[in-house]
N, C-alpha and C. Protein backbone atom coordinates (compact mmCIF):
# COMPACT_ATOMS: atom_id res chain seq x y z
N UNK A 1 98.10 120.94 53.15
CA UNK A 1 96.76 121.15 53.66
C UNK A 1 96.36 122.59 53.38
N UNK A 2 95.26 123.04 52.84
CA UNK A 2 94.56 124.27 52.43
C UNK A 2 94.22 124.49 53.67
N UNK A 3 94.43 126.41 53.79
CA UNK A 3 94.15 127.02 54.62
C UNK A 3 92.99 127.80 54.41
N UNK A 4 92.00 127.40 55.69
CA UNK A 4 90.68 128.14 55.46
C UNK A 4 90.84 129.51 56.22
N UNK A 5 90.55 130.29 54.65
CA UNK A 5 91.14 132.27 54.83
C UNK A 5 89.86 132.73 55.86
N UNK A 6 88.58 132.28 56.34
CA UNK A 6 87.86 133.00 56.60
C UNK A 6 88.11 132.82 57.95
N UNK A 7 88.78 131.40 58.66
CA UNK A 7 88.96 131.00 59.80
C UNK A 7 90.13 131.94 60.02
N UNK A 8 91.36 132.24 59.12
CA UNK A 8 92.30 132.87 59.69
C UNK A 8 92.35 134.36 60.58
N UNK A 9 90.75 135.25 59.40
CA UNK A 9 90.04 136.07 59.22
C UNK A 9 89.62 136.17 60.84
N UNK A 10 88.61 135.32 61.27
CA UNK A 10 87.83 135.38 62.20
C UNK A 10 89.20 135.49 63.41
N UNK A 11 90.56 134.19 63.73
CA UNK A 11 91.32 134.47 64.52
C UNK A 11 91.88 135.83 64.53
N UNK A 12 92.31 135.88 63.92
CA UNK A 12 92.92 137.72 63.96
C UNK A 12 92.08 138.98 64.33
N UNK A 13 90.89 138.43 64.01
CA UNK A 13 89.81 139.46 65.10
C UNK A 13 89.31 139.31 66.35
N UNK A 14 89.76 137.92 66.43
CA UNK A 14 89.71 137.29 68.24
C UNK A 14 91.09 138.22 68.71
N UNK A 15 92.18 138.26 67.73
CA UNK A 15 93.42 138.49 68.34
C UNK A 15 93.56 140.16 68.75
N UNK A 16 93.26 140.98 67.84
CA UNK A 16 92.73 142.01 67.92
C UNK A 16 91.73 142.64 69.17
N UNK A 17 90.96 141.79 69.27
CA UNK A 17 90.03 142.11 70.65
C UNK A 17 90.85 141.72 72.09
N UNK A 18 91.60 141.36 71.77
CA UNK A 18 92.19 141.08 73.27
C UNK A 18 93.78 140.77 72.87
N UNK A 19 93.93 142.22 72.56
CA UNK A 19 94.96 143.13 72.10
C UNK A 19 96.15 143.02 73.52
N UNK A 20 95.06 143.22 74.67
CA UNK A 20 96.26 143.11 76.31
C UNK A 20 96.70 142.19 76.11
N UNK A 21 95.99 140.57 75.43
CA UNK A 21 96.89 139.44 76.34
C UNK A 21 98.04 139.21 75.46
N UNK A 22 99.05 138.97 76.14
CA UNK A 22 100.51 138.22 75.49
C UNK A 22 100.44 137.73 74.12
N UNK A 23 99.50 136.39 74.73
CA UNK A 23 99.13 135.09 73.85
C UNK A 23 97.82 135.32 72.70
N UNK A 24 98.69 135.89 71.27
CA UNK A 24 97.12 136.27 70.71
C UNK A 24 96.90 134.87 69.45
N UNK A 25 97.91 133.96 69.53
CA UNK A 25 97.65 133.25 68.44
C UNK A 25 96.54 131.83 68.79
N UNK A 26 96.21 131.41 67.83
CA UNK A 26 94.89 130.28 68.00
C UNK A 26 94.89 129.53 69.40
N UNK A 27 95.94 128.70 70.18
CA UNK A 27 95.79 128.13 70.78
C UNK A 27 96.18 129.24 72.10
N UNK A 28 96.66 130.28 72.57
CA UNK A 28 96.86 131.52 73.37
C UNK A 28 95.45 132.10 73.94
N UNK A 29 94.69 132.59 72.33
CA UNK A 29 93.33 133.17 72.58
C UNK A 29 92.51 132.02 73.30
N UNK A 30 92.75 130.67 73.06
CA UNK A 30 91.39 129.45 73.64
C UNK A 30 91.62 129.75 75.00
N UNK A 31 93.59 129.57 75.07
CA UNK A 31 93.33 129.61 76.76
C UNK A 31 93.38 131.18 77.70
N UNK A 32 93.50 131.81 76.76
CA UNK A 32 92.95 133.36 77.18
C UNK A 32 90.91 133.29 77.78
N UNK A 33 90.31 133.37 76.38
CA UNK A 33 89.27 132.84 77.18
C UNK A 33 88.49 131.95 77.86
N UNK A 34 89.58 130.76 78.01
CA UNK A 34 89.20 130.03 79.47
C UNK A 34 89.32 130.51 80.63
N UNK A 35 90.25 131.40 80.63
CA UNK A 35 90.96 131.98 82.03
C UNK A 35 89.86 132.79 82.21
N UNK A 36 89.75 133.98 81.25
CA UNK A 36 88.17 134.56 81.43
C UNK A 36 86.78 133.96 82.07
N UNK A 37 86.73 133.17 81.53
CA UNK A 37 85.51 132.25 81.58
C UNK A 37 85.48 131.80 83.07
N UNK A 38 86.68 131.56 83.10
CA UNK A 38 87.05 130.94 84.93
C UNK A 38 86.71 131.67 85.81
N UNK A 39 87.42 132.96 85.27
CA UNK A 39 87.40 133.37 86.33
C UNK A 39 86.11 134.53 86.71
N UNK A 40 85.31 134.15 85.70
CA UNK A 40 83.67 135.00 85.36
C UNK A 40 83.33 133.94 86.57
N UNK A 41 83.60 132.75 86.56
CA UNK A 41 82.67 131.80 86.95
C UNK A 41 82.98 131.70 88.53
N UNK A 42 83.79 131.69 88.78
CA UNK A 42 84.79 131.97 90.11
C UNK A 42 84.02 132.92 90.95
N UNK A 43 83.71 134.35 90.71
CA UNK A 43 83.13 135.79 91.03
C UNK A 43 81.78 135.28 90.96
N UNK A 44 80.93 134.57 90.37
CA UNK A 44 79.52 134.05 90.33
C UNK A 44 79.09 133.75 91.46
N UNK A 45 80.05 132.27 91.57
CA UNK A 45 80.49 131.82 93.02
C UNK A 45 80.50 131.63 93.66
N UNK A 46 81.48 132.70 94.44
CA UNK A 46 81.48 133.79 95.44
C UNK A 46 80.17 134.88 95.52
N UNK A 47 79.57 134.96 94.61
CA UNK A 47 78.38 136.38 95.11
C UNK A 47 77.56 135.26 95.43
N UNK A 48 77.04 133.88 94.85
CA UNK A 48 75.97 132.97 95.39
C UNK A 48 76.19 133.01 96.89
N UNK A 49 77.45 132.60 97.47
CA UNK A 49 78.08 132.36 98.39
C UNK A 49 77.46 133.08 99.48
N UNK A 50 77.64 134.11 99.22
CA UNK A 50 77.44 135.62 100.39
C UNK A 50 76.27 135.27 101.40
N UNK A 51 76.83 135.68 102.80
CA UNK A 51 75.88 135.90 103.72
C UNK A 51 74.60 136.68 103.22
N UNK A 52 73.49 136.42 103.84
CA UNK A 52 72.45 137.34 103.90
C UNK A 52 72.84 138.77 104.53
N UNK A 53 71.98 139.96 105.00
CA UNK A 53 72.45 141.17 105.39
C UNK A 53 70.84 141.73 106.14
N UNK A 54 71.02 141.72 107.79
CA UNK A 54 70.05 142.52 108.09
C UNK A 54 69.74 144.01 107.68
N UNK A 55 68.11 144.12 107.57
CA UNK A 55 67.90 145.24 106.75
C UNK A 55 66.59 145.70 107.93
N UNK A 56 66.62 146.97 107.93
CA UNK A 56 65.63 147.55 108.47
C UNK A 56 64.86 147.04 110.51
N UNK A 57 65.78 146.90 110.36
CA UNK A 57 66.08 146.38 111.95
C UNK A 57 65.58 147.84 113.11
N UNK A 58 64.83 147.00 113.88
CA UNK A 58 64.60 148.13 114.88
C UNK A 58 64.62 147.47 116.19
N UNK A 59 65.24 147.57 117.24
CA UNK A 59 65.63 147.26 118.47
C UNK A 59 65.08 148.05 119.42
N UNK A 60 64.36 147.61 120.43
CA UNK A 60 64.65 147.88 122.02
C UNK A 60 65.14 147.38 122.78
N UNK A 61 66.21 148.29 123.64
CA UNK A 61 67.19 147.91 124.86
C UNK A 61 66.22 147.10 125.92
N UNK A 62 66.68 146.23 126.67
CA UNK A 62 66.38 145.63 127.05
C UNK A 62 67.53 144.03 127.96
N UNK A 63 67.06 143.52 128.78
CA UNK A 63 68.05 142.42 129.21
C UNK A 63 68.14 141.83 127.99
N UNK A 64 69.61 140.53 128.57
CA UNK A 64 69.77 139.58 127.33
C UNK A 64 68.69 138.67 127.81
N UNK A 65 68.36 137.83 126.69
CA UNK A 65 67.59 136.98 126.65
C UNK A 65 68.14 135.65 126.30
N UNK A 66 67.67 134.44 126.88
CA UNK A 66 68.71 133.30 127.29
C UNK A 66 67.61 132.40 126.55
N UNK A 67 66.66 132.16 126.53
CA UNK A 67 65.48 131.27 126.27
C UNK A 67 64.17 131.85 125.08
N UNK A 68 64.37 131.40 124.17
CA UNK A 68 63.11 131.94 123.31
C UNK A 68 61.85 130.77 123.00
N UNK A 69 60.59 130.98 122.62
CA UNK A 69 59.79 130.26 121.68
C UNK A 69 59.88 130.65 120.61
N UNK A 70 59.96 129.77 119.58
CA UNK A 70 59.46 129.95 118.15
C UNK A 70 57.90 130.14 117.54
N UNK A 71 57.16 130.39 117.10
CA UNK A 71 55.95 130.08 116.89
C UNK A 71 56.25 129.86 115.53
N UNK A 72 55.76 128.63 114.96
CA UNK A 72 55.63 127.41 113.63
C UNK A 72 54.95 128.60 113.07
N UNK A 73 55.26 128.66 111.32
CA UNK A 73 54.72 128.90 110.66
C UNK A 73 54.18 128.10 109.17
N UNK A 74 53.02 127.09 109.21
CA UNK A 74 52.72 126.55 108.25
C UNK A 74 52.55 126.84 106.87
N UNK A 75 52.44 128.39 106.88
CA UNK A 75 52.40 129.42 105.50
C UNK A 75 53.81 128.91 105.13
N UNK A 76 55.23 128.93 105.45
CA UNK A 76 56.26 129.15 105.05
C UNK A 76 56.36 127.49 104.58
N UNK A 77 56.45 127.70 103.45
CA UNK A 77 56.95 125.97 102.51
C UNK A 77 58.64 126.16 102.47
N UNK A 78 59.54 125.97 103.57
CA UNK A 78 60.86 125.93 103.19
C UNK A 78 61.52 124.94 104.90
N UNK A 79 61.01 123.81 104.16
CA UNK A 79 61.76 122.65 105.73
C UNK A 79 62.84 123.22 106.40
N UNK A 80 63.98 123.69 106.20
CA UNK A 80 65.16 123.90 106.87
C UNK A 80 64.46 125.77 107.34
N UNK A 81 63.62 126.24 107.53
CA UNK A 81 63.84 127.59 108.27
C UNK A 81 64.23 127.89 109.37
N UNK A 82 63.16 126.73 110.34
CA UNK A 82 63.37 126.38 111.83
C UNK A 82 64.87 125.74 112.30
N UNK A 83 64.74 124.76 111.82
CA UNK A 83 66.38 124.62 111.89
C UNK A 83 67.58 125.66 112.13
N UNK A 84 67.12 126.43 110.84
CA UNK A 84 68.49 127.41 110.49
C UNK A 84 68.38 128.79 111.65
N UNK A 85 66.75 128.85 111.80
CA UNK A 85 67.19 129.77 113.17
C UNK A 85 67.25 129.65 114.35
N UNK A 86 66.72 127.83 114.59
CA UNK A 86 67.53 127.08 115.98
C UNK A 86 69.22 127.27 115.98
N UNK A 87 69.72 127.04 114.73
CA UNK A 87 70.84 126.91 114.55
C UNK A 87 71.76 128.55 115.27
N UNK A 88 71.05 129.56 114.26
CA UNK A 88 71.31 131.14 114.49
C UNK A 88 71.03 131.67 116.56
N UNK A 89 70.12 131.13 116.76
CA UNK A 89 69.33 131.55 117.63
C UNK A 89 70.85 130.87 119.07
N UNK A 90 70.95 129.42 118.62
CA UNK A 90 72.27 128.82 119.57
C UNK A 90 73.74 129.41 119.02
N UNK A 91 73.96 129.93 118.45
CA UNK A 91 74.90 130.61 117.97
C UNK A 91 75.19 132.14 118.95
N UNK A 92 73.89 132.79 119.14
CA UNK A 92 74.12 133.46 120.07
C UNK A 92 73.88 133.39 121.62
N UNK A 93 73.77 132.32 121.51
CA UNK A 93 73.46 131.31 123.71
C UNK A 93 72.46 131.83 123.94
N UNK A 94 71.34 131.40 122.62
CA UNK A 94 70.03 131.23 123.01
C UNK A 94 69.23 129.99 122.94
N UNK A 95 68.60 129.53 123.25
CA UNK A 95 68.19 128.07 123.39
C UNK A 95 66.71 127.93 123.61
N UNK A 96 66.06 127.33 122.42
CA UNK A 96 65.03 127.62 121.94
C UNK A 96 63.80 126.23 121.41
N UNK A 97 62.52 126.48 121.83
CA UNK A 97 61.81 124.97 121.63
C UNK A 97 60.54 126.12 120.44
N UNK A 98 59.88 124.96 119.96
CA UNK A 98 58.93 125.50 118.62
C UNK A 98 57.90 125.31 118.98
N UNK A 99 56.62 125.89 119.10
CA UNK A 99 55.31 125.52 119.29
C UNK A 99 54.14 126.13 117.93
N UNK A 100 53.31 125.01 117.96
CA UNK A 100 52.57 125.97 117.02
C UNK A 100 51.22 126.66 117.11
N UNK A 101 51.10 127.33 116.71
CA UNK A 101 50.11 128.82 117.10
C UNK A 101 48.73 127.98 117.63
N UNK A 102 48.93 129.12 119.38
CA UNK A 102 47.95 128.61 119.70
C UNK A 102 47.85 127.68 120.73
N UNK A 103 49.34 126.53 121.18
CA UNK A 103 49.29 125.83 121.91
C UNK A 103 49.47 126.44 123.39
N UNK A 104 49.16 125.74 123.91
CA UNK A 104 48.80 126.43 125.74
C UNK A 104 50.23 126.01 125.90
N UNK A 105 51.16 127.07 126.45
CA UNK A 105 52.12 126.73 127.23
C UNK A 105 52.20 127.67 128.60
N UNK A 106 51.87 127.93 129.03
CA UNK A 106 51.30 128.79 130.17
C UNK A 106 52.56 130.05 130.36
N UNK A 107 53.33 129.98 131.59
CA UNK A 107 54.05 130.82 131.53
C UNK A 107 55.93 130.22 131.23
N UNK A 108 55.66 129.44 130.16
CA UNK A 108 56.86 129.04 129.71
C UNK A 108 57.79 130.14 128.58
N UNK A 109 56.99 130.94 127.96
CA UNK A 109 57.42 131.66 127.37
C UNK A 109 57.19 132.77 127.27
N UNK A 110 58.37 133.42 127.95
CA UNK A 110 58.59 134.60 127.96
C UNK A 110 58.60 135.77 126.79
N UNK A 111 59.24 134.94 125.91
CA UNK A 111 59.72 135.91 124.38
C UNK A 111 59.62 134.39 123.35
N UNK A 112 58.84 135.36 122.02
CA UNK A 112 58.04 134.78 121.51
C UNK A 112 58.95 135.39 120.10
N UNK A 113 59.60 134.69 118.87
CA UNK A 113 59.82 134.47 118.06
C UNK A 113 59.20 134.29 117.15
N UNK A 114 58.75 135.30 116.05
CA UNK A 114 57.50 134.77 114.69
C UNK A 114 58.35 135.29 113.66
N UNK A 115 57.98 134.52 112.67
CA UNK A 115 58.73 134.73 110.98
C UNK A 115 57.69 134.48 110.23
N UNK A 116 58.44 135.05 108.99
CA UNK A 116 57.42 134.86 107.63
C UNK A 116 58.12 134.93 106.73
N UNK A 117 58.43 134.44 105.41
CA UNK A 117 59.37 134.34 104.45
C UNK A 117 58.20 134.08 103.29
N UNK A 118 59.67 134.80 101.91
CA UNK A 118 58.76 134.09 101.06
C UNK A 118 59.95 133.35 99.97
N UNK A 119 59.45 132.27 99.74
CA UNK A 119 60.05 131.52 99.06
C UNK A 119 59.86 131.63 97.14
N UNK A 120 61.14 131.16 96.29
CA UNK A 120 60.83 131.70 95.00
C UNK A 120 61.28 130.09 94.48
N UNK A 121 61.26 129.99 93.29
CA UNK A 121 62.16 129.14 92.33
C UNK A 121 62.58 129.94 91.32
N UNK A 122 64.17 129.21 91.41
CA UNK A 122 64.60 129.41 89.85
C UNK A 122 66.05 128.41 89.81
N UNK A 123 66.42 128.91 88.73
CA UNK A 123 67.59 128.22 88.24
C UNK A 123 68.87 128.91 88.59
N UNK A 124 69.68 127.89 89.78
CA UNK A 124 70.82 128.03 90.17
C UNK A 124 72.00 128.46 89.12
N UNK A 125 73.09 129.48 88.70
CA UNK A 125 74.05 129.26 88.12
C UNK A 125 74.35 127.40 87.46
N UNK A 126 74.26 127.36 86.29
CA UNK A 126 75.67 126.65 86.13
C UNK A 126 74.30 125.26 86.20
N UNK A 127 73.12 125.28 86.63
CA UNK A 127 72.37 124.44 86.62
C UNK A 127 70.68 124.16 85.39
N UNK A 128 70.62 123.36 85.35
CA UNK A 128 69.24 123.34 84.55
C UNK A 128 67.82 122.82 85.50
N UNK A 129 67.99 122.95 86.75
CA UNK A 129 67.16 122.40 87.54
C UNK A 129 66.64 123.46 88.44
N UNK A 130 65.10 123.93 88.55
CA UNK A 130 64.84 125.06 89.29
C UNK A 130 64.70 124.59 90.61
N UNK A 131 65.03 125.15 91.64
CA UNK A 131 65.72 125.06 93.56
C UNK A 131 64.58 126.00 93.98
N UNK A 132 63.98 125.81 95.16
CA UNK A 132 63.84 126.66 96.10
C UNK A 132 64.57 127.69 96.79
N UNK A 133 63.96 128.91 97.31
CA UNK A 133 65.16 129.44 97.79
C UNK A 133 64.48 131.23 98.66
N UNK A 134 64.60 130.88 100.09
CA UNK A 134 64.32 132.41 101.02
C UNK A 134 64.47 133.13 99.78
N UNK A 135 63.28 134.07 99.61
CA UNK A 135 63.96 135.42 98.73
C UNK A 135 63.64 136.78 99.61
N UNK A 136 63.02 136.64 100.88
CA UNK A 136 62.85 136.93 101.95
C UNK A 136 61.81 137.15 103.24
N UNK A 137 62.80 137.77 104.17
CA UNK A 137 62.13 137.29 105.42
C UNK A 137 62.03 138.36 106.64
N UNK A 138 61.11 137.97 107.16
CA UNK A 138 60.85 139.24 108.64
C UNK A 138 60.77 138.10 109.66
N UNK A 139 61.57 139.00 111.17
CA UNK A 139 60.97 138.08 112.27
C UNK A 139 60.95 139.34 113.24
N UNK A 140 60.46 138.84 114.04
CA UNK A 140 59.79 139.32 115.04
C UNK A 140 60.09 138.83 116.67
N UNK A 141 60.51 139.73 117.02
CA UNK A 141 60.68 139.40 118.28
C UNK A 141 59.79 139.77 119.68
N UNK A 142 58.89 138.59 120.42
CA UNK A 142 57.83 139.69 120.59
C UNK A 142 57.81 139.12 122.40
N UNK A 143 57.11 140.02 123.40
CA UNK A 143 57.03 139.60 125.15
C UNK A 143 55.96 138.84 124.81
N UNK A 144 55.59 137.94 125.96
CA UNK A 144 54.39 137.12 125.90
C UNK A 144 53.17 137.74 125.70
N UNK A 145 53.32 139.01 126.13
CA UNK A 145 51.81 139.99 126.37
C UNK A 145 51.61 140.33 124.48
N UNK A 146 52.98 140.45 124.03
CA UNK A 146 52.31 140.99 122.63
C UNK A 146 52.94 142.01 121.97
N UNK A 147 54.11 142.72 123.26
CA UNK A 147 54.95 143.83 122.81
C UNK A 147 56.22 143.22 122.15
N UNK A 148 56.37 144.72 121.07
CA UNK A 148 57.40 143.94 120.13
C UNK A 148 58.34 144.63 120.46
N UNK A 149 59.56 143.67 120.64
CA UNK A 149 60.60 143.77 121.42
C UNK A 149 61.54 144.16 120.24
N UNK A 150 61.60 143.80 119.10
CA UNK A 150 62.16 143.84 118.05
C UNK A 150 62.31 143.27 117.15
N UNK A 151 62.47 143.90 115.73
CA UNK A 151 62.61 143.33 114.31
C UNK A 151 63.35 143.50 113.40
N UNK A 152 63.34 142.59 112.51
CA UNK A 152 64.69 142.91 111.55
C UNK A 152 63.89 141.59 109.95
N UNK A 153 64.71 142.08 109.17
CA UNK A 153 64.42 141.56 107.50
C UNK A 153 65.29 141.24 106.73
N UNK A 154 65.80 140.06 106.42
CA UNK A 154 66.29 139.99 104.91
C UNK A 154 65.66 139.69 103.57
N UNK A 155 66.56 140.69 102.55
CA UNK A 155 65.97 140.12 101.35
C UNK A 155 66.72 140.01 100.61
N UNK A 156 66.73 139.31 98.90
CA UNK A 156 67.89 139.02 98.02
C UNK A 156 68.15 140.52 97.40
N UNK A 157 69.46 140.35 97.52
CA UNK A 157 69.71 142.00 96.88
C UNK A 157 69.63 142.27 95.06
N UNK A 158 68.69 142.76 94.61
CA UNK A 158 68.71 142.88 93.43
C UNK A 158 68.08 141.37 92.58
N UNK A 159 68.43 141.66 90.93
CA UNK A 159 67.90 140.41 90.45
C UNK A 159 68.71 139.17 90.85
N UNK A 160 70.31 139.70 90.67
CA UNK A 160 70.90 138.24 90.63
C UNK A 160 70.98 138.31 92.41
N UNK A 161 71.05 138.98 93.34
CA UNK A 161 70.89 138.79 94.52
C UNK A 161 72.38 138.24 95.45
N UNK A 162 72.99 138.93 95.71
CA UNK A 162 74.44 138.42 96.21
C UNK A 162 74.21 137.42 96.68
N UNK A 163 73.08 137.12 97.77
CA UNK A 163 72.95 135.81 98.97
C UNK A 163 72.07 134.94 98.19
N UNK A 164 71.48 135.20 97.00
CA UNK A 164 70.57 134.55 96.41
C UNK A 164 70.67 133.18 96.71
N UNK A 165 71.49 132.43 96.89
CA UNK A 165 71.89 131.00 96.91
C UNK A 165 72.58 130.47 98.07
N UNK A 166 73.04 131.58 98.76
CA UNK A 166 73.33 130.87 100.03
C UNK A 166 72.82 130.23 101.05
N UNK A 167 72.64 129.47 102.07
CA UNK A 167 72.01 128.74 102.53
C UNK A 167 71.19 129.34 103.19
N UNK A 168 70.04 128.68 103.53
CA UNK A 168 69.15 129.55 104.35
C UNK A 168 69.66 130.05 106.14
N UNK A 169 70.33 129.27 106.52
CA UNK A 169 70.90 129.88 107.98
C UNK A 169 71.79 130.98 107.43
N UNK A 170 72.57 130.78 106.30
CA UNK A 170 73.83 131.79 106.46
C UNK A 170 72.55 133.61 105.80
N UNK A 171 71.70 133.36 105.21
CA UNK A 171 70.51 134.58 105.18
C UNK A 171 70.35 134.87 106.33
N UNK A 172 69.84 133.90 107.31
CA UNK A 172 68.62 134.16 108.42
C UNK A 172 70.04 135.06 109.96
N UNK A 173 71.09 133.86 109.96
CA UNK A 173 71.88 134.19 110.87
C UNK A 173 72.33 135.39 111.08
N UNK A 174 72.60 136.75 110.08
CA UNK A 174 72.69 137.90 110.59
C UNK A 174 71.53 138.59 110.82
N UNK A 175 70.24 138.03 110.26
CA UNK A 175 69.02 138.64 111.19
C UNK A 175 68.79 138.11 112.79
N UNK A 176 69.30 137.45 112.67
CA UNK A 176 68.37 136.75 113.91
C UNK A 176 69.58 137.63 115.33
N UNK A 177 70.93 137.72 114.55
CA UNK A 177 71.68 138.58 115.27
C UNK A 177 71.24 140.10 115.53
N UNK A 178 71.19 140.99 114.89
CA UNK A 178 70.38 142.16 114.66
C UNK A 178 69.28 141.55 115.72
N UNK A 179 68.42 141.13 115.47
CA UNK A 179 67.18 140.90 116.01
C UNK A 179 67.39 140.74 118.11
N UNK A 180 68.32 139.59 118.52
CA UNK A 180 68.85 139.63 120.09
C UNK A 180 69.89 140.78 120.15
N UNK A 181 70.29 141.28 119.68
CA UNK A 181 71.81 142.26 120.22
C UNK A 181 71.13 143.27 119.22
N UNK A 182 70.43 143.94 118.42
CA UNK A 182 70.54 145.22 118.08
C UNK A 182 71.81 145.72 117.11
N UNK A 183 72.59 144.69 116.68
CA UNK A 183 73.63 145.05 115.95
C UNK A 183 74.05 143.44 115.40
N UNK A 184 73.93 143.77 113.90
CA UNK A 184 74.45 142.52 112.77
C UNK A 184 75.75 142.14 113.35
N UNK A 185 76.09 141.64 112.61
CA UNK A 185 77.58 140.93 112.66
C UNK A 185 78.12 141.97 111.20
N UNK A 186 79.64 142.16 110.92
CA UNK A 186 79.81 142.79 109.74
C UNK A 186 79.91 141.98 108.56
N UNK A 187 79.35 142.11 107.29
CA UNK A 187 79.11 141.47 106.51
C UNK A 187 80.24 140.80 105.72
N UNK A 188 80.48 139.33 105.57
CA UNK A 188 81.82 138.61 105.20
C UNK A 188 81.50 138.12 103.62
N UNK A 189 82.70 138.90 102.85
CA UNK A 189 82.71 138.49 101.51
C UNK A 189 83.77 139.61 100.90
N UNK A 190 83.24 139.64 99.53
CA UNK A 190 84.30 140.43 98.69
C UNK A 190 84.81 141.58 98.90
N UNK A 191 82.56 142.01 99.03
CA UNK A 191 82.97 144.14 99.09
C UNK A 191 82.39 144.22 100.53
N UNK A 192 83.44 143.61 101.15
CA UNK A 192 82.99 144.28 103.10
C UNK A 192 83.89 145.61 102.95
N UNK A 193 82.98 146.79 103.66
CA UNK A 193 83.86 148.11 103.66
C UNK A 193 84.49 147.72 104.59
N UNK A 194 85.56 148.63 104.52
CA UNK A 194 86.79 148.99 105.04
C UNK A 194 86.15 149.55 106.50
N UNK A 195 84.88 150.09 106.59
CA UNK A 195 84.88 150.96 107.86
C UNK A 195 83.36 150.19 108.55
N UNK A 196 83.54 148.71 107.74
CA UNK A 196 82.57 147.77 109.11
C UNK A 196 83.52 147.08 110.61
N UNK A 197 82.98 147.05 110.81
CA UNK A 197 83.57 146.33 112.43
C UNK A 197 82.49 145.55 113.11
């Protein structure tokens, strides 16, 4: 069988470029850069993965608060928001009903809950189908009279966005923490510093 010189040509400059690994001959280099490839894809991942991260948070001391309203926001096109910060909101033994702007509830609510997000599309890693997806969000924590008790924001970090893809509670849930206690939770993933707590 004739050997094609230009193919041999081209391997030996695969072999050459990745001079570190052990394995530099034809079938070595394939699974050299699979392992690469893997493990590019692996680290992808994991950054989709990532919690959201409260940003710009401002708190006043104050009692805990046991009972919130939500106020509905029809601007926000993303079904699971309410959910995810019923979800966040009982996570910290708060327990919470939704009304929408405007409805008479007399003196049922004490502290008043408002958000606003903005939603993007694009194409998930690894997919050909463009997703919805928080690219971010403010809430508001406010007394019945109107005073703001406190606020906090997430947004996707950068283009590719660490939390870009993570679910919308696992975004919203360290705001909504920040937002009742005045202090996030410490951020869980790859590059958590050494000196969060």
């Amino acid at each position: 069988m004739r050997r094609n010189p230009y193919l041999s040509l081209k391997l030996l400059g695969v072999g050459l470029v990745l001079q570190g690994c052990s394995a530099t001959g034809p079938f070595g280099t394939f699974y050299t850069v699979q392992a690469i490839k893997a493990s590019g894809t692996a680290a992808a991942v994991s950054l989709q993965g990532m919690p959201g991260e409260a940003k710009d948070t401002v708190y006043h001391a104050r009692q805990p608060i046991s009972e919130v309203c939500i106020q509905y926001n029809p601007q926000v096109q993303m079904v699971d928001i309410v959910p995810a910060l019923q979800l966040a909101l009982r996570a910290n033994q708060i327990e919470s009903r939704v009304y929408e702007e405007g409805a008479v509830v007399g003196n049922k609510c004490p502290y008043w809950l408002r958000y606003n997000a903005q939603v993007a599309w694009d194409k998930p890693p690894f997919s050909e189908k463009f997703q919805t997806y928080v690219s971010a969000a403010g809430l508001t924590l406010q007394s019945d009279s109107g005073q703001v008790l406190a606020s906090s924001n997430y947004a996707a970090e950068g283009y590719y966005g660490m939390s870009k893809w993570a679910s919308t509670h696992d975004k919203l849930a360290p705001v909504v923490s920040a937002l009742v206690s005045g202090s996030p939770p410490p951020r869980r993933g790859l590059f958590m510093r050494k000196d969060a707590s």
